[in-house]
PDB file of N, CA and C in Angstrom:
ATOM      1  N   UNK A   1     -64.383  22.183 -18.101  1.00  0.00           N
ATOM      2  CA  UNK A   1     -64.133  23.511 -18.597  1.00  0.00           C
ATOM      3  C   UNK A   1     -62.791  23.986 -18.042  1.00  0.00           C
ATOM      4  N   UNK A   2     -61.870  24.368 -18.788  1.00  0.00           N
ATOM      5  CA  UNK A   2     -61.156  24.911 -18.686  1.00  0.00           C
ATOM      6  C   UNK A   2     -60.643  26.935 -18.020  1.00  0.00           C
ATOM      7  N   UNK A   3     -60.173  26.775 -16.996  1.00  0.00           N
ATOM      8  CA  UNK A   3     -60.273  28.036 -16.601  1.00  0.00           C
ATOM      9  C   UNK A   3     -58.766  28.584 -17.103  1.00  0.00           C
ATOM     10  N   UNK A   4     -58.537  29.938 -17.563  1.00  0.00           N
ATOM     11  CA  UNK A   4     -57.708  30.751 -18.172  1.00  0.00           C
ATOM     12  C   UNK A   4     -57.132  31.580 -17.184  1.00  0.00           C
ATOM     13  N   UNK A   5     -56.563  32.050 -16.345  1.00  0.00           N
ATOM     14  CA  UNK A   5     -55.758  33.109 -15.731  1.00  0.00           C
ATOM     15  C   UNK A   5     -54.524  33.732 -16.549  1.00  0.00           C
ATOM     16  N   UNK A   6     -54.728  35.241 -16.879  1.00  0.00           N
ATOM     17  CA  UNK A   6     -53.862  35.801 -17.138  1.00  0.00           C
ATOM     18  C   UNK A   6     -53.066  36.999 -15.994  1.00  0.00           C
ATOM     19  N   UNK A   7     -52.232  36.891 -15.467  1.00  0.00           N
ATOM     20  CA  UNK A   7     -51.583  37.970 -15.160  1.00  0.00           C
ATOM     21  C   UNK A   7     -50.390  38.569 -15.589  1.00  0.00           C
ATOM     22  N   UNK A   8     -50.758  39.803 -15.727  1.00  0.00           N
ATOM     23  CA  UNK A   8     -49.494  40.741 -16.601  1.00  0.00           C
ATOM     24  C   UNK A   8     -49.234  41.685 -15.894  1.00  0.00           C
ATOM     25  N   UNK A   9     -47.821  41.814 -15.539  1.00  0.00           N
ATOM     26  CA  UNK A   9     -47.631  42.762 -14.650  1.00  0.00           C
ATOM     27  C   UNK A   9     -46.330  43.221 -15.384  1.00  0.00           C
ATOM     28  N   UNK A  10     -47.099  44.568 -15.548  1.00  0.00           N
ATOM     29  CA  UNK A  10     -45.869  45.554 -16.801  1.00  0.00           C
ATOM     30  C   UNK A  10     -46.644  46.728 -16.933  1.00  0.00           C
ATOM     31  N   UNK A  11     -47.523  47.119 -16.035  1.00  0.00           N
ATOM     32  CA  UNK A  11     -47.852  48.135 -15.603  1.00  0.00           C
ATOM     33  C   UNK A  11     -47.203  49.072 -14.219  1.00  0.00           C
ATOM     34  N   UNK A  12     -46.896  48.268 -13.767  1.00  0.00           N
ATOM     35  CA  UNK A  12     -46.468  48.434 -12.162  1.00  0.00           C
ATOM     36  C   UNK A  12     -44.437  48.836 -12.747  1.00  0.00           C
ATOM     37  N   UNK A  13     -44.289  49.905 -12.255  1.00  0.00           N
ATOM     38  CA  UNK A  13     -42.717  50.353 -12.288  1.00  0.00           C
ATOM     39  C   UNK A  13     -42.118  50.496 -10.955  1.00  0.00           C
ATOM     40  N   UNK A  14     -41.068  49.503 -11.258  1.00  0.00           N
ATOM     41  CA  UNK A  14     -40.547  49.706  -9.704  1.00  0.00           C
ATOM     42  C   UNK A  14     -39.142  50.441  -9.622  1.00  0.00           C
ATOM     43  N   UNK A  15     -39.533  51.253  -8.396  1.00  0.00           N
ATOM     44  CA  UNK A  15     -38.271  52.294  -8.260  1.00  0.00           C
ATOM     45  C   UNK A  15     -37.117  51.899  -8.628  1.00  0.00           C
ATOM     46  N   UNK A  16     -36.138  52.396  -9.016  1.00  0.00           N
ATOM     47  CA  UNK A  16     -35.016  51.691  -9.323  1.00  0.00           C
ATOM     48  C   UNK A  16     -33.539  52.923  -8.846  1.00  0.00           C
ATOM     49  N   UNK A  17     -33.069  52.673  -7.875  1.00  0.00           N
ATOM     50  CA  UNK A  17     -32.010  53.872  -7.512  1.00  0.00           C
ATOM     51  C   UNK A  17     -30.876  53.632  -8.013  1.00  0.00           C
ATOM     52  N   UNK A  18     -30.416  55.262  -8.121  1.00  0.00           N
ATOM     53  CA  UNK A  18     -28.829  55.191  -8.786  1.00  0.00           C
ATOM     54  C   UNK A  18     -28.354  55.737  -8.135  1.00  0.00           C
ATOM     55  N   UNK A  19     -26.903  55.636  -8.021  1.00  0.00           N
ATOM     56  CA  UNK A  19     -25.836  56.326  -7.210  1.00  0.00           C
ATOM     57  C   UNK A  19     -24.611  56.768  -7.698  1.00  0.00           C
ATOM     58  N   UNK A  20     -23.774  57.785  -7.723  1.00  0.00           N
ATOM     59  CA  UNK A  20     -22.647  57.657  -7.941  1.00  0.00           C
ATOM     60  C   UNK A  20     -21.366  57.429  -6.943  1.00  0.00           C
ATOM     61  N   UNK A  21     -20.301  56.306  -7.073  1.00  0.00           N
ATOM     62  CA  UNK A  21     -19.482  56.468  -5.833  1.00  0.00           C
ATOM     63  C   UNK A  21     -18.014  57.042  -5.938  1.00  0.00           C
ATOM     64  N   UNK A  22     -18.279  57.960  -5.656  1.00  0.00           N
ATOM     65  CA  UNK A  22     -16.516  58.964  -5.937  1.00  0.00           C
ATOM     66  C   UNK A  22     -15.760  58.420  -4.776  1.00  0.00           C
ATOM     67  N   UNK A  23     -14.253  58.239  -5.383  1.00  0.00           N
ATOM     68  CA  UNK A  23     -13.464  58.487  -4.363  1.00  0.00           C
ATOM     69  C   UNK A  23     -12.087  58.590  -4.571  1.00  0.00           C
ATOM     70  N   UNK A  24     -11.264  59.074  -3.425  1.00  0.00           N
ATOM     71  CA  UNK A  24     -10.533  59.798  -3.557  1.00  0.00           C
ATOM     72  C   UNK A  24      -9.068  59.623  -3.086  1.00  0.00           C
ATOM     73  N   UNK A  25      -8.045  59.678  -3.274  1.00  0.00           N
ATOM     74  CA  UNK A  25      -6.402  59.771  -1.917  1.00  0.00           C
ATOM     75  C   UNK A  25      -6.017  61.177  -1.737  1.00  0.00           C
ATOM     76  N   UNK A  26      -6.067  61.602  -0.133  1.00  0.00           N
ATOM     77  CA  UNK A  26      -5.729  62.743  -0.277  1.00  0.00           C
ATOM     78  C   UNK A  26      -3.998  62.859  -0.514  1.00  0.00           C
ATOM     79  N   UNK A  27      -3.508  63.796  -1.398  1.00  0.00           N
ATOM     80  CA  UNK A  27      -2.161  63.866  -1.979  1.00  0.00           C
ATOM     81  C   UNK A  27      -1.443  64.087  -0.155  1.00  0.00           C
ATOM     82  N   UNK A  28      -1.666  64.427   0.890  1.00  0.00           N
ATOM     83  CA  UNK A  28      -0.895  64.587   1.937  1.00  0.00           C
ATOM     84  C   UNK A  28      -1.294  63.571   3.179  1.00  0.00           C
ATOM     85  N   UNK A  29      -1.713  62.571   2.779  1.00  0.00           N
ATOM     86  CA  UNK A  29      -2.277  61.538   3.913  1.00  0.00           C
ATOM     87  C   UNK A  29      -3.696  62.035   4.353  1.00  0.00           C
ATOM     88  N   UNK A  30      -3.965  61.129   4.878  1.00  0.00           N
ATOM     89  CA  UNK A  30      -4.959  61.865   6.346  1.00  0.00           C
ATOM     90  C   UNK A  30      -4.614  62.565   7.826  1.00  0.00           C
ATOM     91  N   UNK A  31      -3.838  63.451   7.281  1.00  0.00           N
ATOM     92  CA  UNK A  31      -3.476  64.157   8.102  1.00  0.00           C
ATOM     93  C   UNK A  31      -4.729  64.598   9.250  1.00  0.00           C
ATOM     94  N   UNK A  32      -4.154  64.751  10.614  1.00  0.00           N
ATOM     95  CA  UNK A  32      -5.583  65.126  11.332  1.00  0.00           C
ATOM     96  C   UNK A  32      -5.815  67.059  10.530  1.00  0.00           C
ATOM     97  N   UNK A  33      -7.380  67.109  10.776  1.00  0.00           N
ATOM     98  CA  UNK A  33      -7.926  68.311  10.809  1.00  0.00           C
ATOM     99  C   UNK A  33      -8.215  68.403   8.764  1.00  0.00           C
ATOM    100  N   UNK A  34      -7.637  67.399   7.824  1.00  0.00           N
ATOM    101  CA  UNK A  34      -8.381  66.945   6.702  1.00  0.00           C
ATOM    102  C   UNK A  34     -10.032  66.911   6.084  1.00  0.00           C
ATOM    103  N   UNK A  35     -10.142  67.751   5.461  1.00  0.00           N
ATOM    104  CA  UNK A  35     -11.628  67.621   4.703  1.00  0.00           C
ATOM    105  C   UNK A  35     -11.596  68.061   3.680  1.00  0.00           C
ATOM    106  N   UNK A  36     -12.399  67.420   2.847  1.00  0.00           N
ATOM    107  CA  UNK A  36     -12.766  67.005   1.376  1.00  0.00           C
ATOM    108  C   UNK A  36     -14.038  68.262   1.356  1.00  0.00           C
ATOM    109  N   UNK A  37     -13.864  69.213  -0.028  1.00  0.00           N
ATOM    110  CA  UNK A  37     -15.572  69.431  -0.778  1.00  0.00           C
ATOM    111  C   UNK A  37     -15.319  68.976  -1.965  1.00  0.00           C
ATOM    112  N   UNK A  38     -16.621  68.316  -2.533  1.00  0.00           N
ATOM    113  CA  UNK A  38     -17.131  68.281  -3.570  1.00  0.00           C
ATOM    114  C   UNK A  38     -17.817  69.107  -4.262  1.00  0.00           C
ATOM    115  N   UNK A  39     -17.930  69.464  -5.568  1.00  0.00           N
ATOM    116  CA  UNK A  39     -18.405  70.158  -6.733  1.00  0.00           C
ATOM    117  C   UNK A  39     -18.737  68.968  -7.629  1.00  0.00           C
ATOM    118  N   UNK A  40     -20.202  69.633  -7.608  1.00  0.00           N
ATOM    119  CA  UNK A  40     -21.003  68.615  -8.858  1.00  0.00           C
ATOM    120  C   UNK A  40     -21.455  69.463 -10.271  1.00  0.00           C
ATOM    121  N   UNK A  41     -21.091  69.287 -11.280  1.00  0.00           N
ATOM    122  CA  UNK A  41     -21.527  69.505 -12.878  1.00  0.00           C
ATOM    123  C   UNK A  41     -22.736  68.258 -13.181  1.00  0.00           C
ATOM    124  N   UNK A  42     -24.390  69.216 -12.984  1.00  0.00           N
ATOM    125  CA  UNK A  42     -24.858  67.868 -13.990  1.00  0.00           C
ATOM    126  C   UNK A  42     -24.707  68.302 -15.648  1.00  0.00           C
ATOM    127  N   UNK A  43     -24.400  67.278 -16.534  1.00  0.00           N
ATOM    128  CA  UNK A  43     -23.995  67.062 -17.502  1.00  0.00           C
ATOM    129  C   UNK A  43     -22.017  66.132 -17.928  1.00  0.00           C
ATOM    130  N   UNK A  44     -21.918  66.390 -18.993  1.00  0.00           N
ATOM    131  CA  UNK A  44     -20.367  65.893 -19.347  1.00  0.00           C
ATOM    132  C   UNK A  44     -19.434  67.145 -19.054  1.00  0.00           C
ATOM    133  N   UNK A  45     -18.424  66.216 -18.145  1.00  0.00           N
ATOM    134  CA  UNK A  45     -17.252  66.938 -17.937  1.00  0.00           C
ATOM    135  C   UNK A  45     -16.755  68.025 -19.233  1.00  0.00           C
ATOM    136  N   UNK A  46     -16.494  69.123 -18.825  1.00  0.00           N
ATOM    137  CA  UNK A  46     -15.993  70.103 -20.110  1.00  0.00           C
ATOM    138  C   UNK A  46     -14.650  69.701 -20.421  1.00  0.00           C
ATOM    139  N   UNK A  47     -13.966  69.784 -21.813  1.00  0.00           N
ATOM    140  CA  UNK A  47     -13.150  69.734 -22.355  1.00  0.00           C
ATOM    141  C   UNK A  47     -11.850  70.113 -21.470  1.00  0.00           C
ATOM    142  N   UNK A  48     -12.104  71.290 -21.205  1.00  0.00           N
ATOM    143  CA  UNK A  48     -10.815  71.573 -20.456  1.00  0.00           C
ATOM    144  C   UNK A  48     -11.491  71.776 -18.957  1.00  0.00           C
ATOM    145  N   UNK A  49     -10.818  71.151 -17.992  1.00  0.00           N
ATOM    146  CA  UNK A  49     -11.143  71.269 -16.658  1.00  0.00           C
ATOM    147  C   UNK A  49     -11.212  72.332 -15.867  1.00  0.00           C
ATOM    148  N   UNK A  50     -11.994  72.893 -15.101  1.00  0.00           N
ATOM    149  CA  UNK A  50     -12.154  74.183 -14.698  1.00  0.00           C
ATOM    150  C   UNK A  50     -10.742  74.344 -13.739  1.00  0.00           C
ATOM    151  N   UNK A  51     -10.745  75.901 -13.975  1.00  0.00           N
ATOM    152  CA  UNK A  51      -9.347  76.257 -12.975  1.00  0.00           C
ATOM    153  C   UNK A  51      -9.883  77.084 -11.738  1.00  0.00           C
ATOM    154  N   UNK A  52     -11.407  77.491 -11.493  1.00  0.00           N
ATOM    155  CA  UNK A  52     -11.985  77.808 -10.592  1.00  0.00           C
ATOM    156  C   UNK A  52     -12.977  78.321 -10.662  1.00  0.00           C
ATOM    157  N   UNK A  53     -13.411  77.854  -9.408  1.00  0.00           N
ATOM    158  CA  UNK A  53     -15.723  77.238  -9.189  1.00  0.00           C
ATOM    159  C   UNK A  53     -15.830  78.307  -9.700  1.00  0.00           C
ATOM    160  N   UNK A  54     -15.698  79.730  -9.420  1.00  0.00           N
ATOM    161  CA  UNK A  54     -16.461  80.953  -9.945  1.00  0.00           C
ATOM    162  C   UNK A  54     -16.731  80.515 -11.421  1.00  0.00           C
ATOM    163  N   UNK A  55     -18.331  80.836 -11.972  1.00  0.00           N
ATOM    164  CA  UNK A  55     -18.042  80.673 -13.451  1.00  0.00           C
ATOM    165  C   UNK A  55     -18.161  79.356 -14.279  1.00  0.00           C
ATOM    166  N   UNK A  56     -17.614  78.440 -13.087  1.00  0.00           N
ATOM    167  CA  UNK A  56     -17.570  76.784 -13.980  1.00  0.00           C
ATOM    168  C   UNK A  56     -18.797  76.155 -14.152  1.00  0.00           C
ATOM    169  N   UNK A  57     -19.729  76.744 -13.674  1.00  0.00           N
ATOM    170  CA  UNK A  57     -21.363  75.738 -13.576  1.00  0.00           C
ATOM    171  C   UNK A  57     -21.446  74.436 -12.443  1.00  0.00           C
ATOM    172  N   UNK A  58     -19.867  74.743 -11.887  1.00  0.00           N
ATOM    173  CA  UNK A  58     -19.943  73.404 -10.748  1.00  0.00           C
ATOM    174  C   UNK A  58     -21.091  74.183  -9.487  1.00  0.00           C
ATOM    175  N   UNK A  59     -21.835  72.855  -8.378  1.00  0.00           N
ATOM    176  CA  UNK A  59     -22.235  74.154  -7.234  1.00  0.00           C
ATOM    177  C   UNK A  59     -21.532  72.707  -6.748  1.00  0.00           C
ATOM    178  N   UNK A  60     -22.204  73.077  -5.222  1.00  0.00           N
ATOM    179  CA  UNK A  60     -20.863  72.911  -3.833  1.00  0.00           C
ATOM    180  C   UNK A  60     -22.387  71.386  -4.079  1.00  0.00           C
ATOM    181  N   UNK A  61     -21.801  69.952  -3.730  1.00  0.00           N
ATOM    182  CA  UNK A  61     -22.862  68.787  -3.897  1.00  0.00           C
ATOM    183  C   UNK A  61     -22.191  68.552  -2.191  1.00  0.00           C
ATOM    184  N   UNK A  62     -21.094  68.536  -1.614  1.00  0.00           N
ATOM    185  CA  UNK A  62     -21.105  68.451  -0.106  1.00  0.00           C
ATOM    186  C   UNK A  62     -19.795  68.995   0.695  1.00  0.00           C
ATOM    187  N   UNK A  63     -19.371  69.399   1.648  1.00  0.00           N
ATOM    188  CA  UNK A  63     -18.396  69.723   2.314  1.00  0.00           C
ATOM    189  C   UNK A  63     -17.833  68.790   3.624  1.00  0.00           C
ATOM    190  N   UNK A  64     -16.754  69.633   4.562  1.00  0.00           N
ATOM    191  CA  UNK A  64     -16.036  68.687   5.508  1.00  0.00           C
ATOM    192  C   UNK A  64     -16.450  66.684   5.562  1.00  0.00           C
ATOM    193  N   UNK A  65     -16.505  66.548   4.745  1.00  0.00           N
ATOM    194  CA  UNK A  65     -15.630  64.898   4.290  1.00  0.00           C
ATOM    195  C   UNK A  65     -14.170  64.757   4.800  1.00  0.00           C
ATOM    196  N   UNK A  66     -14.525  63.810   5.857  1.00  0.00           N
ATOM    197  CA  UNK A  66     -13.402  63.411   6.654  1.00  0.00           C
ATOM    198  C   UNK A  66     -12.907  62.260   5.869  1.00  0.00           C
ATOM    199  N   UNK A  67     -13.701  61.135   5.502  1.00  0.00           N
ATOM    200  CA  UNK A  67     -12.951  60.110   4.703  1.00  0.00           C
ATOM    201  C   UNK A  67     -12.405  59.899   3.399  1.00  0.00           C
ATOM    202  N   UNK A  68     -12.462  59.487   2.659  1.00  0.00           N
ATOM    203  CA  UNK A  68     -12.047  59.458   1.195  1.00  0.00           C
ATOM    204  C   UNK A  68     -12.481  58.605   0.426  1.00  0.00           C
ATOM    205  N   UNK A  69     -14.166  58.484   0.406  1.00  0.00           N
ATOM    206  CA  UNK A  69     -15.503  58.041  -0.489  1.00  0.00           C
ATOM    207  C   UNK A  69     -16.669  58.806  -0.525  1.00  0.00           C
ATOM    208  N   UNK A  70     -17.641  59.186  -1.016  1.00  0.00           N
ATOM    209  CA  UNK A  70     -18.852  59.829  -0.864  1.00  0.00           C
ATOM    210  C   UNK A  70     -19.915  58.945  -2.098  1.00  0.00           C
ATOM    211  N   UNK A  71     -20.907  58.890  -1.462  1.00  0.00           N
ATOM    212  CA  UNK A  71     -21.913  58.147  -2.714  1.00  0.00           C
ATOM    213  C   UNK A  71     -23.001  59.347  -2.748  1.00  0.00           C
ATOM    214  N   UNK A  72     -22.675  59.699  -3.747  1.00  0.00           N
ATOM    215  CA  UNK A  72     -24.065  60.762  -4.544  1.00  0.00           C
ATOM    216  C   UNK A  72     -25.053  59.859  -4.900  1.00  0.00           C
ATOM    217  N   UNK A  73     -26.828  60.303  -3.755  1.00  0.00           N
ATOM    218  CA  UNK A  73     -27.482  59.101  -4.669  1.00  0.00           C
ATOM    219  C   UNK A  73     -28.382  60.263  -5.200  1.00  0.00           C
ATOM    220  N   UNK A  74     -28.490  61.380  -5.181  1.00  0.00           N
ATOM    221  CA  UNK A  74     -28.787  62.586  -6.577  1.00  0.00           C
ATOM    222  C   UNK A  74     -28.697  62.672  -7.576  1.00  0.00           C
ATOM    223  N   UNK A  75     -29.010  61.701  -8.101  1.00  0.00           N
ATOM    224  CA  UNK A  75     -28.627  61.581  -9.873  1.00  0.00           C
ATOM    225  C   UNK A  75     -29.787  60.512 -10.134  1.00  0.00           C
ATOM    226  N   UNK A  76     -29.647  60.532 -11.594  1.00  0.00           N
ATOM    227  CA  UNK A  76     -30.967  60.169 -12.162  1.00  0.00           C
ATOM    228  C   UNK A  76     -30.227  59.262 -13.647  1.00  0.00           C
ATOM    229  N   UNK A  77     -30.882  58.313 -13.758  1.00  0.00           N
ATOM    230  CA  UNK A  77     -30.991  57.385 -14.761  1.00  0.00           C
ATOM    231  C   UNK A  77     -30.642  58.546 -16.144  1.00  0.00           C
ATOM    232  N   UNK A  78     -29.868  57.322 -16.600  1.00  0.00           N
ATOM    233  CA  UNK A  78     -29.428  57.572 -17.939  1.00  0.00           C
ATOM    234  C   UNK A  78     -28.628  59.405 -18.477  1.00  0.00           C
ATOM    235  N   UNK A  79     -28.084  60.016 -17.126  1.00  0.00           N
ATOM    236  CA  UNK A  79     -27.956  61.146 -17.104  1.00  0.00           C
ATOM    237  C   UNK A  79     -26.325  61.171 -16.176  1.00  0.00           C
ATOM    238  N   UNK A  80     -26.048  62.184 -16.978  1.00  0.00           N
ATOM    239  CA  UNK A  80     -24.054  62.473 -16.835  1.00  0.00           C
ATOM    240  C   UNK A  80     -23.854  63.159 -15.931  1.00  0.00           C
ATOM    241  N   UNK A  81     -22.726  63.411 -15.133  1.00  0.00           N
ATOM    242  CA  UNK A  81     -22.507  64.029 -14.169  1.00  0.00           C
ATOM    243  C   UNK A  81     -21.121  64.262 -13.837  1.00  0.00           C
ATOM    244  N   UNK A  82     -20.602  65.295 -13.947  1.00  0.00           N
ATOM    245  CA  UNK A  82     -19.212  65.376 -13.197  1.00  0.00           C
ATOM    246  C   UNK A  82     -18.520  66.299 -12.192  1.00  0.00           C
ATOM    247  N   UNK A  83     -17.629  66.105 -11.492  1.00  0.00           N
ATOM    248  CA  UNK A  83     -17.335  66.004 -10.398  1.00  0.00           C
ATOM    249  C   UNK A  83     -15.672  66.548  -9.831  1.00  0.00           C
ATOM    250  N   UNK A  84     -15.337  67.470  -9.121  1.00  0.00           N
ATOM    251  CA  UNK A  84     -14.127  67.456  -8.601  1.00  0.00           C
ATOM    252  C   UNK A  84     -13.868  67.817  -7.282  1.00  0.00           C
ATOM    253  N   UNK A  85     -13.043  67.909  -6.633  1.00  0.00           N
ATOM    254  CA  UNK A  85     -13.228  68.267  -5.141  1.00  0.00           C
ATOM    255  C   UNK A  85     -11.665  69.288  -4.691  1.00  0.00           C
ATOM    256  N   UNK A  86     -11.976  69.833  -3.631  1.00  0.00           N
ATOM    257  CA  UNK A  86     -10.919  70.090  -2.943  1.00  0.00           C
ATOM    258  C   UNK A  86     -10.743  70.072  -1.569  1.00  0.00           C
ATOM    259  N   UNK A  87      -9.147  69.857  -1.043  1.00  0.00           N
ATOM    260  CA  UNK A  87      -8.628  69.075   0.129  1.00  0.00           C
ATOM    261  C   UNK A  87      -8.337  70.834   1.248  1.00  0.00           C
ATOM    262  N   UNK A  88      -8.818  70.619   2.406  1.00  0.00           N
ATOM    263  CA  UNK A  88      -8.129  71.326   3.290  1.00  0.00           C
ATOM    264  C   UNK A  88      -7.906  70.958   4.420  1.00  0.00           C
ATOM    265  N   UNK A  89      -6.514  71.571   4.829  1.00  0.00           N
ATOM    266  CA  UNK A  89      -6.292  70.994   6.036  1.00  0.00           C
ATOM    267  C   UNK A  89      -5.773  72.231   6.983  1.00  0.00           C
ATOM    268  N   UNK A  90      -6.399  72.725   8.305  1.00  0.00           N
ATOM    269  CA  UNK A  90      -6.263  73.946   8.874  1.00  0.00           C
ATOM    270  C   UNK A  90      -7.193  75.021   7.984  1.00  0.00           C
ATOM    271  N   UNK A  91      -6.010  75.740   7.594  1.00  0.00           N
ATOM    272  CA  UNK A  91      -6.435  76.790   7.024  1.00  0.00           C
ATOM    273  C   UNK A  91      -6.013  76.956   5.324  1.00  0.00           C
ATOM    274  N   UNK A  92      -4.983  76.452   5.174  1.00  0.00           N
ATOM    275  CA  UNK A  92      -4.610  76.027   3.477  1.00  0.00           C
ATOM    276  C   UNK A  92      -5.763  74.679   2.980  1.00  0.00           C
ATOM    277  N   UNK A  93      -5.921  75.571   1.858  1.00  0.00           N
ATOM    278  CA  UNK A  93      -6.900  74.709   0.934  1.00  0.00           C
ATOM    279  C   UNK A  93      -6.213  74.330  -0.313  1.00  0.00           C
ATOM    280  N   UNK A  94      -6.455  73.201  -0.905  1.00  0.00           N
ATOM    281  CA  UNK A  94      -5.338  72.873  -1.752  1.00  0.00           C
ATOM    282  C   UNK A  94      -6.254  73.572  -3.478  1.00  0.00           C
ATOM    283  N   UNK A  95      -5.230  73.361  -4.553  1.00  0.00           N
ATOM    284  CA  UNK A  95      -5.941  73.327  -5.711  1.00  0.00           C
ATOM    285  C   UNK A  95      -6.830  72.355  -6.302  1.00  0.00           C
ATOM    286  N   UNK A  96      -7.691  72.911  -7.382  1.00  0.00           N
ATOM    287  CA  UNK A  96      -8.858  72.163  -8.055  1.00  0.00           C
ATOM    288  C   UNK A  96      -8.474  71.066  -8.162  1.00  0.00           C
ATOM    289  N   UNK A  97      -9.067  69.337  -7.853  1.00  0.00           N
ATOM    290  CA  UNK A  97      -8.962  68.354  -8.208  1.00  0.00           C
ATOM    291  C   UNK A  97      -9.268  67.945  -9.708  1.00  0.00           C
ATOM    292  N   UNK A  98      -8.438  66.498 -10.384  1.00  0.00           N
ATOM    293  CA  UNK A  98      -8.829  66.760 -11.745  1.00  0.00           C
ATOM    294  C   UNK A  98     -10.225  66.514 -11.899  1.00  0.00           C
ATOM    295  N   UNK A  99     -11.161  66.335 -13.088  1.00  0.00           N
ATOM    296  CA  UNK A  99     -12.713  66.210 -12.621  1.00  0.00           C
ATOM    297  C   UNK A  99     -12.866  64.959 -13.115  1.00  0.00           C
ATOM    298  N   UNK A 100     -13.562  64.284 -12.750  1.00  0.00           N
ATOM    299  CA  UNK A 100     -14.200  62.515 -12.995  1.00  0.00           C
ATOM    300  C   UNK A 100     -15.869  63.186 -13.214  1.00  0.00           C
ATOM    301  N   UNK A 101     -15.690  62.265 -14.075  1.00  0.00           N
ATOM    302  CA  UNK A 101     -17.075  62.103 -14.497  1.00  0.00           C
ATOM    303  C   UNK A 101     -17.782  60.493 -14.604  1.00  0.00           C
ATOM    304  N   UNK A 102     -19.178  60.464 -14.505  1.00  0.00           N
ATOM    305  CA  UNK A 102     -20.249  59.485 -14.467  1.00  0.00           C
ATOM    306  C   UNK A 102     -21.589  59.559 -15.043  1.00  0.00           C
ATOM    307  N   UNK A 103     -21.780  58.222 -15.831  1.00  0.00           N
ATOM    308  CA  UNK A 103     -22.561  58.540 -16.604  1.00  0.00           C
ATOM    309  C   UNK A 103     -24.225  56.965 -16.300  1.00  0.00           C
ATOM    310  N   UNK A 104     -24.975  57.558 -15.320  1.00  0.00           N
ATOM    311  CA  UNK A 104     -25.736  56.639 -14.594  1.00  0.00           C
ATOM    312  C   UNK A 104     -26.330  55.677 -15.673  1.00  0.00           C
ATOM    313  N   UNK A 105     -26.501  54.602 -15.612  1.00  0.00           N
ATOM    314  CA  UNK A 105     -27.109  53.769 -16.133  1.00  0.00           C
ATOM    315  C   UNK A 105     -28.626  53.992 -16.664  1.00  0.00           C
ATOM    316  N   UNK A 106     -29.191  53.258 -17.740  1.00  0.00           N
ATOM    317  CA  UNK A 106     -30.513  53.319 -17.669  1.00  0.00           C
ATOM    318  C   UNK A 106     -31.345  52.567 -16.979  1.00  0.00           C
ATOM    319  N   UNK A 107     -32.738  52.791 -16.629  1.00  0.00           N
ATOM    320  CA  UNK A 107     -33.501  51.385 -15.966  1.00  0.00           C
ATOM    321  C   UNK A 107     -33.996  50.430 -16.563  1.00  0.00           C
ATOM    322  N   UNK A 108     -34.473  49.742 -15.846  1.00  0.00           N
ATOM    323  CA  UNK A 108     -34.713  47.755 -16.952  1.00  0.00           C
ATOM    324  C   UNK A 108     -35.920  47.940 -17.252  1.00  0.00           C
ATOM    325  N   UNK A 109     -36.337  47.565 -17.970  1.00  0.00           N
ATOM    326  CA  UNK A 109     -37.957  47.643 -18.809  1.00  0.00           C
ATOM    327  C   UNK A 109     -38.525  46.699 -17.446  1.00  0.00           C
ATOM    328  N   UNK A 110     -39.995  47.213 -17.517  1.00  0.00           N
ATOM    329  CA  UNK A 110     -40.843  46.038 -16.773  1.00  0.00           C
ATOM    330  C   UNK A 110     -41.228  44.664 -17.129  1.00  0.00           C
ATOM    331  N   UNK A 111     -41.074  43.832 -16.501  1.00  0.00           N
ATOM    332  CA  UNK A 111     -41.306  42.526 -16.726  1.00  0.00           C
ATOM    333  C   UNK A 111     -42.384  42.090 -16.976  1.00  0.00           C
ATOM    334  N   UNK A 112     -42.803  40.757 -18.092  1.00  0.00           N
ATOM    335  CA  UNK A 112     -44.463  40.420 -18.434  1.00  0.00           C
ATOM    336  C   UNK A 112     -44.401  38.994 -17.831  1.00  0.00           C
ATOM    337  N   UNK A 113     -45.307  38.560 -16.942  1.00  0.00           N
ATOM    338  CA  UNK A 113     -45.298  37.452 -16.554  1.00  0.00           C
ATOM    339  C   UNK A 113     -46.880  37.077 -17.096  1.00  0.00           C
ATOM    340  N   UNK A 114     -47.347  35.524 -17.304  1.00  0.00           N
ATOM    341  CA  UNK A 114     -48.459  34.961 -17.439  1.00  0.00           C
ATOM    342  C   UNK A 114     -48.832  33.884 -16.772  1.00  0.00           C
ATOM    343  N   UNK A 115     -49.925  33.783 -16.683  1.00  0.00           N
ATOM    344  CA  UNK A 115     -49.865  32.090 -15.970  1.00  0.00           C
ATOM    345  C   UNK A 115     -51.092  31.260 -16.405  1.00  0.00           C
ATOM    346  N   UNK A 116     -51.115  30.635 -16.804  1.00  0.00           N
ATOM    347  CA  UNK A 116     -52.119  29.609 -17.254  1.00  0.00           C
ATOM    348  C   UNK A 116     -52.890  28.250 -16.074  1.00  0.00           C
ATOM    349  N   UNK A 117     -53.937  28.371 -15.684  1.00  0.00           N
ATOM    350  CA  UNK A 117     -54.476  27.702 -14.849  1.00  0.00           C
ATOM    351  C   UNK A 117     -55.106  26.697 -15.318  1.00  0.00           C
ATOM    352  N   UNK A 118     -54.978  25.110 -15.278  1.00  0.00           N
ATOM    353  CA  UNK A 118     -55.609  24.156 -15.742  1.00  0.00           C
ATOM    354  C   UNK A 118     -57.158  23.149 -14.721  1.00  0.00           C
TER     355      UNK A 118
END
């Protein structure tokens, strides 16, 4: 007699993370006393780039960024996002950065495996 084993596994969803990785050159070096904020838009970058946060739908996604990368892992599959920042150093803060946008991937369907036992 022949024995049958089926297993199907395509019920089971496995997490799947997204990230976005911005980054940046600050236009005056890394000067000491340098930090980066970011402003996050979820959705597509607007047509014309905002000329300031009041009003733009951006909110603050992080502040004092000393280096010049940040990985947003706040975002969600198959969903847009955009992004600009600004540089200060002391007490002068520079103007709006241009905005980049990202548009996260979708996730992979679940896999069907079987197995047949003889």
């Amino acid at each position: 007699m022949k024995k049958i084993l089926l297993f199907l596994i395509g019920t089971c969803l496995f997490a799947q993370s997204h990230s976005v990785t911005l980054s940046w050159t600050n236009a005056v070096g890394n000067a000491t006393g340098t930090t980066t904020t970011i402003y996050k838009l979820a959705g597509a970058c607007p047509s014309t780039p905002p000329t300031s946060i009041t009003g733009s739908g951006f909110t603050l996604l992080t502040s004092g960024l000393t280096g010049t990368s940040y990985v947003d892992t706040a975002v969600s599959a198959t969903l847009s996002y955009c992004y600009f920042g600004v540089t200060t150093i002391g007490t002068t803060t520079s103007g709006l950065s241009n905005d980049a946008g990202a548009t996260v991937p979708g996730s992979f369907p679940p896999q069907m495996f079987s197995a047949v036992a003889n």
